[in-house]
PDB file of N, CA and C in Angstrom:
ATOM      1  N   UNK A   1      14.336   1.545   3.790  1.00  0.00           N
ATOM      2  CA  UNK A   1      14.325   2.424   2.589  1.00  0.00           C
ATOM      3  C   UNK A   1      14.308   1.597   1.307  1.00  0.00           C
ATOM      4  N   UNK A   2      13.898   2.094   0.429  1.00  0.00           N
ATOM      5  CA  UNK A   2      13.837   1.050  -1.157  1.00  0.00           C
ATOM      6  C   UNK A   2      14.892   1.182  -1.823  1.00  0.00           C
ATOM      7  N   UNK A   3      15.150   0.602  -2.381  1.00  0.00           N
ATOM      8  CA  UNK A   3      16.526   1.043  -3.333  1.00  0.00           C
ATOM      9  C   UNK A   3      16.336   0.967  -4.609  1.00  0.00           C
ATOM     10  N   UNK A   4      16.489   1.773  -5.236  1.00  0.00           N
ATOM     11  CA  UNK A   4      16.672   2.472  -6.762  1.00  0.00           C
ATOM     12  C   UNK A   4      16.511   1.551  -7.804  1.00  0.00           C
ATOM     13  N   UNK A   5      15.315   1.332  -8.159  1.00  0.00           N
ATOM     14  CA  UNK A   5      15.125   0.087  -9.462  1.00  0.00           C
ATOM     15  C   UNK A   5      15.101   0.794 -10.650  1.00  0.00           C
ATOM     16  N   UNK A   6      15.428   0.493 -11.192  1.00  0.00           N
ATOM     17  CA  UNK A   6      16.037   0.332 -13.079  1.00  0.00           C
ATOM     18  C   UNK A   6      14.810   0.869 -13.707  1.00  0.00           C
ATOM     19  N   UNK A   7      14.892   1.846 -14.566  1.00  0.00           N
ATOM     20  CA  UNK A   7      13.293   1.816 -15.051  1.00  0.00           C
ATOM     21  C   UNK A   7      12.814   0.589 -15.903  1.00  0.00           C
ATOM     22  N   UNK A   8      14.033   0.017 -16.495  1.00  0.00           N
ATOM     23  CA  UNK A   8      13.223  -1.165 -17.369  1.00  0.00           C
ATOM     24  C   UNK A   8      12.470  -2.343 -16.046  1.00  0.00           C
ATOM     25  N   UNK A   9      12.947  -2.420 -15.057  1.00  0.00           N
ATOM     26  CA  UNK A   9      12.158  -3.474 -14.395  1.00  0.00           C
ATOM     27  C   UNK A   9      11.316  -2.385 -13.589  1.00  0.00           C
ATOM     28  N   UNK A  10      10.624  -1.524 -13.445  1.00  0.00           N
ATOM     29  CA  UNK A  10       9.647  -0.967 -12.820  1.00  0.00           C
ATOM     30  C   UNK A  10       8.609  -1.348 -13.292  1.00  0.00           C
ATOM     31  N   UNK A  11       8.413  -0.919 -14.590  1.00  0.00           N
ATOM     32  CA  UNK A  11       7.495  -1.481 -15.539  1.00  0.00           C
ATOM     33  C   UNK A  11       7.226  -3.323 -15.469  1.00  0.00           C
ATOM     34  N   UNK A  12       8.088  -3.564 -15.533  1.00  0.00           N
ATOM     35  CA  UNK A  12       7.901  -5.314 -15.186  1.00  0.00           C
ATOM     36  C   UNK A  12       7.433  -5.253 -13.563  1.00  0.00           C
ATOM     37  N   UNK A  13       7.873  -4.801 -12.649  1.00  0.00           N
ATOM     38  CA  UNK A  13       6.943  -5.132 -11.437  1.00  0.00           C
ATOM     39  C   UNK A  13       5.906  -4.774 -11.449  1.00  0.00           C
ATOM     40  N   UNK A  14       5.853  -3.289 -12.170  1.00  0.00           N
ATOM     41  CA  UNK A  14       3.856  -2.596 -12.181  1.00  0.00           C
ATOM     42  C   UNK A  14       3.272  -3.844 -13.071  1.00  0.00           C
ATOM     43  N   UNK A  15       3.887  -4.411 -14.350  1.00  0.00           N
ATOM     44  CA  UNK A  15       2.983  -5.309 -14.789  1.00  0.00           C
ATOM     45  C   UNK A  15       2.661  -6.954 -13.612  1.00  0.00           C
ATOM     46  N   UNK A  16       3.844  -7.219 -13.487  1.00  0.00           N
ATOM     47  CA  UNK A  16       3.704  -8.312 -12.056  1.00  0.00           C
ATOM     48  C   UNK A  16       2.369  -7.704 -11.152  1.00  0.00           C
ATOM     49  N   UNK A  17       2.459  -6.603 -10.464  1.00  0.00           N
ATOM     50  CA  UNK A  17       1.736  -6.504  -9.588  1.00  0.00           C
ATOM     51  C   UNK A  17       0.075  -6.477 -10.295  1.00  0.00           C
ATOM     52  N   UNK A  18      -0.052  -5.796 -11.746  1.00  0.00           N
ATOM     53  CA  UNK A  18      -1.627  -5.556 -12.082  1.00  0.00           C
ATOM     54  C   UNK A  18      -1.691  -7.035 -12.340  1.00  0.00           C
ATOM     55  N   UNK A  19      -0.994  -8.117 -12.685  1.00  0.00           N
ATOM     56  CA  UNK A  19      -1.525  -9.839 -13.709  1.00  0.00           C
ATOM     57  C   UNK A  19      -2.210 -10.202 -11.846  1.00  0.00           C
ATOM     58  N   UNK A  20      -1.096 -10.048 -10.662  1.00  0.00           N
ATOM     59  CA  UNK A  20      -1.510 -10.619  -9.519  1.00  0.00           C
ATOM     60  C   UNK A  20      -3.229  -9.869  -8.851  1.00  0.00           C
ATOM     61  N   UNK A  21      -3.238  -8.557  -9.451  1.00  0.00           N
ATOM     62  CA  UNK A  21      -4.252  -8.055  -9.054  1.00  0.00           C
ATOM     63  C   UNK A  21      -5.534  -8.810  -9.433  1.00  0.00           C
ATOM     64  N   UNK A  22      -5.231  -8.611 -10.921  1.00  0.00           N
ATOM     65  CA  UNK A  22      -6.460  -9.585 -11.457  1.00  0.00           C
ATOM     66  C   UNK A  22      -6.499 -10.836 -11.128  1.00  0.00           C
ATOM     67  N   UNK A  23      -5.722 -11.338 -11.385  1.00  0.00           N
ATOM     68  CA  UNK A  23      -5.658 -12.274 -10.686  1.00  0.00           C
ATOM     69  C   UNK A  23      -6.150 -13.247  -9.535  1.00  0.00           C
ATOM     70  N   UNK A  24      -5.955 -12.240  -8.759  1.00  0.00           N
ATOM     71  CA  UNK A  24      -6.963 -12.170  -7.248  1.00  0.00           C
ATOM     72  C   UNK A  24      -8.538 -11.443  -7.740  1.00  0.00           C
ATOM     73  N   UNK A  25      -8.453 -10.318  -8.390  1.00  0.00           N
ATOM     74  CA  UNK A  25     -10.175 -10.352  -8.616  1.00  0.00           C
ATOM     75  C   UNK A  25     -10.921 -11.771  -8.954  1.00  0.00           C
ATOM     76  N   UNK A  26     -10.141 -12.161 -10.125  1.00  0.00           N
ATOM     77  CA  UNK A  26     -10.901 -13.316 -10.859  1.00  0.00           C
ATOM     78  C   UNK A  26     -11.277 -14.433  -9.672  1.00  0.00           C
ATOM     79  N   UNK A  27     -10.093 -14.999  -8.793  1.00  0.00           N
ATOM     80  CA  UNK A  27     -10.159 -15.550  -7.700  1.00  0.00           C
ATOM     81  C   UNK A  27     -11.208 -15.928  -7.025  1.00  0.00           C
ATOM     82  N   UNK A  28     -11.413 -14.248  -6.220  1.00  0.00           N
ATOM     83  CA  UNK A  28     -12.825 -13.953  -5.491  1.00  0.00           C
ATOM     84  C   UNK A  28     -13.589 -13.970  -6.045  1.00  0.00           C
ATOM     85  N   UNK A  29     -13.586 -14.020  -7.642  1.00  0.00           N
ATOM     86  CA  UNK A  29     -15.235 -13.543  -8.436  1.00  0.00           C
ATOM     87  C   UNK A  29     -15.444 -14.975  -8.566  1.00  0.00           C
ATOM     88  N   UNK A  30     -14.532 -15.668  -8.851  1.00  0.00           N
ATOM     89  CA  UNK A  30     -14.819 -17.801  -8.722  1.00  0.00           C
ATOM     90  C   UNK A  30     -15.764 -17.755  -7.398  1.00  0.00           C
ATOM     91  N   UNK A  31     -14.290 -17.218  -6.458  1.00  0.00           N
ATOM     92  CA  UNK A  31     -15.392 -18.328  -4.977  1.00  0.00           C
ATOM     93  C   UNK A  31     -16.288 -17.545  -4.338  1.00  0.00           C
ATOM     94  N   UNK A  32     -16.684 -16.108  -4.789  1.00  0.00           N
ATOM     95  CA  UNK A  32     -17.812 -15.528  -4.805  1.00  0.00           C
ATOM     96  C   UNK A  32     -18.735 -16.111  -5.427  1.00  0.00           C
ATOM     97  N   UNK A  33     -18.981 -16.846  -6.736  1.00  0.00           N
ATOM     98  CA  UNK A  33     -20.027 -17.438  -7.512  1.00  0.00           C
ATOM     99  C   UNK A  33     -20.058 -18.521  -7.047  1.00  0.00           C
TER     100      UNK A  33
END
């Protein structure tokens, strides 16, 4: 089960998780080219 995060750090993990997203796009779009 998850346990109950803070709204101020929700927002900090949704931003963590979109920088890693791109992140990884940019990645693949390198070793795709």
């Amino acid at each position: 089960m998850e346990e109950p995060v803070p709204r101020v750090e929700r927002p900090l993990t949704r931003s963590l998780r979109s920088r890693q997203r791109m992140s990884r796009s940019r990645s693949t779009h390198l070793c795709s080219t």
